[in-house]
N, C-alpha and C. Protein backbone atom coordinates (compact mmCIF):
# COMPACT_ATOMS: atom_id res chain seq x y z
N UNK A 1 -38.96 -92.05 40.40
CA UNK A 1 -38.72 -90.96 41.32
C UNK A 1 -37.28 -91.08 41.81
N UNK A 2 -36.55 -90.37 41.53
CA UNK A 2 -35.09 -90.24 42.07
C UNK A 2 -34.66 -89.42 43.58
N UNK A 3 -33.99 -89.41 44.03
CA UNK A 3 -33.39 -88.72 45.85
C UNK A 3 -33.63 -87.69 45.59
N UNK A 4 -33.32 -86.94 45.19
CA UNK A 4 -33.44 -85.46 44.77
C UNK A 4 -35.13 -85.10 44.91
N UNK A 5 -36.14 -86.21 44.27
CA UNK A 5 -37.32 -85.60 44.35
C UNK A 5 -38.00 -85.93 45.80
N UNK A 6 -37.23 -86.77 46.12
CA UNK A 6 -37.98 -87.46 47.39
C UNK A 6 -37.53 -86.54 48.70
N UNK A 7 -36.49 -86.17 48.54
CA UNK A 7 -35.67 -84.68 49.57
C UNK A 7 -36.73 -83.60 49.72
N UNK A 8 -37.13 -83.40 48.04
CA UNK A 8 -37.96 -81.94 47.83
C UNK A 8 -39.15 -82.07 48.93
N UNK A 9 -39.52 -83.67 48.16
CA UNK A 9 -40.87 -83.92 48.54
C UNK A 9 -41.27 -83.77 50.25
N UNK A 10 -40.26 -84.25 50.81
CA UNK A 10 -40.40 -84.45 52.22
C UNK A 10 -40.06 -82.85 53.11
N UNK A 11 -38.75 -81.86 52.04
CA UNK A 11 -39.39 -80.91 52.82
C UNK A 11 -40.33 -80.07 52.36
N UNK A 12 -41.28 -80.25 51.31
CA UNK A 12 -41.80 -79.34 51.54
C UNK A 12 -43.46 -79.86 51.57
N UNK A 13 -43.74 -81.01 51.65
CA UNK A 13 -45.02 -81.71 52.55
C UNK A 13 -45.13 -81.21 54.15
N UNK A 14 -43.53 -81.50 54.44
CA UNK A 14 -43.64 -81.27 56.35
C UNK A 14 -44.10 -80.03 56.33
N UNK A 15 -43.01 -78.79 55.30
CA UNK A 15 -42.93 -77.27 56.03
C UNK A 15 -44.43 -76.97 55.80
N UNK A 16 -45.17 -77.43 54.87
CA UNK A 16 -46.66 -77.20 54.46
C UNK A 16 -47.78 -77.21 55.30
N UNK A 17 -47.38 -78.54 56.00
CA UNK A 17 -48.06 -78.88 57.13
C UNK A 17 -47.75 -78.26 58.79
N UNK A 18 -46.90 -77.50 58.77
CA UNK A 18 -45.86 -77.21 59.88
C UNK A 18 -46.73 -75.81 59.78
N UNK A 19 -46.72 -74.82 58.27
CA UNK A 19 -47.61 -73.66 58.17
C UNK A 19 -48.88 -73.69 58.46
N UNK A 20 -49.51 -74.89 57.81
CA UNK A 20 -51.30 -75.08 58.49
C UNK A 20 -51.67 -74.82 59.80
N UNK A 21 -50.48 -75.77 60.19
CA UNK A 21 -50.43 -75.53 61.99
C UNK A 21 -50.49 -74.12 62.64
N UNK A 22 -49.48 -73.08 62.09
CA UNK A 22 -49.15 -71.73 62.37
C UNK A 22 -50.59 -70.99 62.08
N UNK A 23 -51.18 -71.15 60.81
CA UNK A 23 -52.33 -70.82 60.57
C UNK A 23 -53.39 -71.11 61.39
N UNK A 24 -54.08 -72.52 61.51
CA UNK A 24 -54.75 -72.50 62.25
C UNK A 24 -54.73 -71.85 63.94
N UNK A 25 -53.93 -71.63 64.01
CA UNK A 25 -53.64 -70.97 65.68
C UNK A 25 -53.54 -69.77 65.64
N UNK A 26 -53.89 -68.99 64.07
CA UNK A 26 -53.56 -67.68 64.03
C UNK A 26 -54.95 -66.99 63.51
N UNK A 27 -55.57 -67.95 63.20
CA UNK A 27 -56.58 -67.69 62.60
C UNK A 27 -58.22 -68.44 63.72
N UNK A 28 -57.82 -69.42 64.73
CA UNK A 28 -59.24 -70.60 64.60
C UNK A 28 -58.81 -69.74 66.44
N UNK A 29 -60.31 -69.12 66.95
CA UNK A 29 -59.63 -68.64 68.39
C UNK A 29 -60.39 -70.27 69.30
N UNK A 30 -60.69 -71.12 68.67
CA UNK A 30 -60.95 -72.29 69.14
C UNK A 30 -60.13 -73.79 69.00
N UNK A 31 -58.38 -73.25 68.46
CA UNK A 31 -57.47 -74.21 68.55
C UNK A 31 -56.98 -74.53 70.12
N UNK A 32 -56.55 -75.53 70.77
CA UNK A 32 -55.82 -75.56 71.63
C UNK A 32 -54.23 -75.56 71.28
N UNK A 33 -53.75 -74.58 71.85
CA UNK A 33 -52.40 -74.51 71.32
C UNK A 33 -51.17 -74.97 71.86
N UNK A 34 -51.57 -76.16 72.66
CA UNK A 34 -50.43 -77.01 73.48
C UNK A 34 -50.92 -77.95 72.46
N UNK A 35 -51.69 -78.55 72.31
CA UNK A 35 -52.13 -79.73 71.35
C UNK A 35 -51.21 -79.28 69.91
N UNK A 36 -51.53 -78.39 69.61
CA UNK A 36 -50.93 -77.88 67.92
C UNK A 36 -48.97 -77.35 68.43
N UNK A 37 -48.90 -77.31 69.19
CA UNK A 37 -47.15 -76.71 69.69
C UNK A 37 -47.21 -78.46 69.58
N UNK A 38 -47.77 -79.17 70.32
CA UNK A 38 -47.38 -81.00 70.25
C UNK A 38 -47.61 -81.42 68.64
N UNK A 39 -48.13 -81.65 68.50
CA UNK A 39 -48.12 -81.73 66.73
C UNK A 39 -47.32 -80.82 65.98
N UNK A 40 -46.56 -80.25 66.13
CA UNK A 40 -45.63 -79.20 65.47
C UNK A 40 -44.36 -80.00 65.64
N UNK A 41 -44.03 -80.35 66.74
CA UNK A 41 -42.92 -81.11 67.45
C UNK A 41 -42.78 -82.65 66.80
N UNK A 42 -44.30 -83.14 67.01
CA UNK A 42 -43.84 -84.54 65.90
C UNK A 42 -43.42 -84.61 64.38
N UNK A 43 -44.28 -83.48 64.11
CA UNK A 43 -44.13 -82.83 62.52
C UNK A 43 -42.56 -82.58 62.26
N UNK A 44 -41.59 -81.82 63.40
CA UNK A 44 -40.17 -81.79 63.17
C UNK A 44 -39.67 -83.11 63.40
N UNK A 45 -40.11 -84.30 64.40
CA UNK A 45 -39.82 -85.48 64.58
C UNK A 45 -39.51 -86.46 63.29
N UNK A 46 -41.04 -86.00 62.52
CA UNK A 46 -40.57 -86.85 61.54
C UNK A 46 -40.09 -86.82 60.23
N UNK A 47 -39.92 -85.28 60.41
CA UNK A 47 -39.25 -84.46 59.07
C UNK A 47 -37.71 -85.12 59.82
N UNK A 48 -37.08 -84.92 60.39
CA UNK A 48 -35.95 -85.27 61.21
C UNK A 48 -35.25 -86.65 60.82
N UNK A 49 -37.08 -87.26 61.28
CA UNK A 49 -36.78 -89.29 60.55
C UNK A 49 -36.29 -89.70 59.60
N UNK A 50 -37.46 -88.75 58.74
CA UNK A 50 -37.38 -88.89 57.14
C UNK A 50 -36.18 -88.85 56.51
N UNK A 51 -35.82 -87.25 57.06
CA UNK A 51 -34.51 -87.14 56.39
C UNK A 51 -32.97 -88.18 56.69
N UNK A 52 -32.96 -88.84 57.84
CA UNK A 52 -32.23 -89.72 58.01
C UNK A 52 -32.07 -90.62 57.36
N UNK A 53 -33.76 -91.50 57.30
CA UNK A 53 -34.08 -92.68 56.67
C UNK A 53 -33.71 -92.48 55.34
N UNK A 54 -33.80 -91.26 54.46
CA UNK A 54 -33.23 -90.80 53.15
C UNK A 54 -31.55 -90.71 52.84
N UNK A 55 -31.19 -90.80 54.07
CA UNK A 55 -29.62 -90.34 53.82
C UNK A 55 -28.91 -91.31 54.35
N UNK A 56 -29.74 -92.25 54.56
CA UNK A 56 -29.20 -94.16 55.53
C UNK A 56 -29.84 -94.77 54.99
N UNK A 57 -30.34 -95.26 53.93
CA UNK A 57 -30.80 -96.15 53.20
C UNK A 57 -30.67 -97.63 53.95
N UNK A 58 -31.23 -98.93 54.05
CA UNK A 58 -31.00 -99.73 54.35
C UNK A 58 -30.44 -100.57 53.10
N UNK A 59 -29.72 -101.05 53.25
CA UNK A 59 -28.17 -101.46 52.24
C UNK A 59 -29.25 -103.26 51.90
N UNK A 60 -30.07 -104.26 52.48
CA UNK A 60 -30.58 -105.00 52.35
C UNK A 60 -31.81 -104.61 51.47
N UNK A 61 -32.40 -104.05 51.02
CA UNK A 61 -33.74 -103.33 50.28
C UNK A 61 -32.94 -102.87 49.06
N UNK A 62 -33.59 -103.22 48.20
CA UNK A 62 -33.69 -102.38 47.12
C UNK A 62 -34.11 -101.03 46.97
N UNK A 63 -33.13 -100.10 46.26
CA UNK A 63 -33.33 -98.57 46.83
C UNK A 63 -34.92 -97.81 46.03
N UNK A 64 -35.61 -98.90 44.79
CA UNK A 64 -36.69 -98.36 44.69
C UNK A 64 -37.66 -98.73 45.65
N UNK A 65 -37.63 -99.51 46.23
CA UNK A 65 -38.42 -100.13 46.72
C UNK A 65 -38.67 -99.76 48.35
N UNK A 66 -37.14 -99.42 48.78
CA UNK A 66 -36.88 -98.31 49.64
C UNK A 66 -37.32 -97.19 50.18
N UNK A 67 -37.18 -96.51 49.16
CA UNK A 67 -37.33 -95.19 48.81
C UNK A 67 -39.08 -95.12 48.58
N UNK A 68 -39.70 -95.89 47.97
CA UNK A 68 -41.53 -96.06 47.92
C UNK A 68 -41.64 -95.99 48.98
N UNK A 69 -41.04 -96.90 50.47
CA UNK A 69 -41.38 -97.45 51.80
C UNK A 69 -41.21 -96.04 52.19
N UNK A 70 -40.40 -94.86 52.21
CA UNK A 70 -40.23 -94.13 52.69
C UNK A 70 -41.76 -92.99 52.60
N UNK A 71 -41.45 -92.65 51.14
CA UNK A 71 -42.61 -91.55 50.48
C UNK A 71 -43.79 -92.36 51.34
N UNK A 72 -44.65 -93.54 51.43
CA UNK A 72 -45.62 -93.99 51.66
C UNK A 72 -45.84 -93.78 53.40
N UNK A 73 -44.37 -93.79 54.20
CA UNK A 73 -44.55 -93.34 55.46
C UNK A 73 -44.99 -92.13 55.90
N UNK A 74 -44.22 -91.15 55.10
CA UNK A 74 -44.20 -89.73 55.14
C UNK A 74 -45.90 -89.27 54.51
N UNK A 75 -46.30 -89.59 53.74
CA UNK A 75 -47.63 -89.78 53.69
C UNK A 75 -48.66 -89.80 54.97
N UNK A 76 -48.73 -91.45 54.76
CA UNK A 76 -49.26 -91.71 56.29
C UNK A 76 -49.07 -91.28 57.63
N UNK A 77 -47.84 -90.70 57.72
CA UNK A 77 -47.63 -90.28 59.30
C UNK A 77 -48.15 -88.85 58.69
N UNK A 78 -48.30 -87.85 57.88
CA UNK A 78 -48.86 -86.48 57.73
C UNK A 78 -50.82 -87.17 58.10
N UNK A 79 -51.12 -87.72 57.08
CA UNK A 79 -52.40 -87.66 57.14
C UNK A 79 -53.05 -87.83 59.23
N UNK A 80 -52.47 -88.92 59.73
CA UNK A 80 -52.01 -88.73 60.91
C UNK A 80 -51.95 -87.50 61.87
N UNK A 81 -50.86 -87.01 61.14
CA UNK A 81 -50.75 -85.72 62.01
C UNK A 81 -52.01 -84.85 61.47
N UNK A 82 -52.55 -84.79 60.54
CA UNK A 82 -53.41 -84.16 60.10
C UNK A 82 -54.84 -83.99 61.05
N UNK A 83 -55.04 -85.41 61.19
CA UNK A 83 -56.34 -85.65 61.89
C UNK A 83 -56.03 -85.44 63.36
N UNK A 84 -54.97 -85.48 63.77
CA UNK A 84 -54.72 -84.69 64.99
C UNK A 84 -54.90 -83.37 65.39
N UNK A 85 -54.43 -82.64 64.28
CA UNK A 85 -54.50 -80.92 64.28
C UNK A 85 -55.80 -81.15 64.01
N UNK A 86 -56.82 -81.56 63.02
CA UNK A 86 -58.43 -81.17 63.38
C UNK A 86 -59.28 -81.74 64.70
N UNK A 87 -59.00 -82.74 65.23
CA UNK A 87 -58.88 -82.81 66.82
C UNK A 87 -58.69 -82.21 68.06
N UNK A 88 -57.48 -80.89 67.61
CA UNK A 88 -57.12 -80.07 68.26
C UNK A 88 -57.89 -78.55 68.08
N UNK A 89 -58.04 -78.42 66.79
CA UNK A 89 -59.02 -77.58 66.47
C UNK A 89 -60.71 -77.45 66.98
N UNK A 90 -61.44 -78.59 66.86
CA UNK A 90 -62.50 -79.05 67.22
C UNK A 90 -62.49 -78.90 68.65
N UNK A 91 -61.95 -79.33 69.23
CA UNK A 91 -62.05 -79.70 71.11
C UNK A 91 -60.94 -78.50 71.57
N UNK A 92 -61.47 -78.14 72.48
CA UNK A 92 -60.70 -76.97 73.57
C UNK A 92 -60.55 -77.61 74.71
């Protein structure tokens, strides 16, 4: 996997997840929508991260090995945010 795919990847996992959000609040009249506006905000937080951590590499790491650490965060912090937005959905 080269920078270029890992750029793609990260924006367009976040913006994906950033739309679910828009959706569910447009669609579920049982979202709370301070909960999902807060999860929207971390969602730019860590699109924000990501893209840093992508463009500052740590110079001690090996950049595949790097670059895995990254994709595997961006992962985990979505699934995360994920189970938050159905949290928010569920409970009023």
């Amino acid at each position: 996997m080269n920078l270029r795919v890992i750029k793609k990847d990260i924006d367009f996992f976040v913006s994906e997840f950033i739309d679910d959000c828009t959706i569910c609040v447009a669609l579920n009249d049982e979202c709370d929508i301070a909960k999902v506006d807060a999860i929207i905000d971390e969602a730019v937080e860590l699109y924000n991260n990501l893209k840093f951590k992508v463009n500052h590499p740590d110079a001690n790491q090996k950049k595949k090995v790097y670059y895995a650490g990254v994709t595997k965060e961006m992962f985990e912090s979505l699934d995360e945010l994920c189970e938050k937005l159905s949290g928010a959905i569920s409970k009023k």
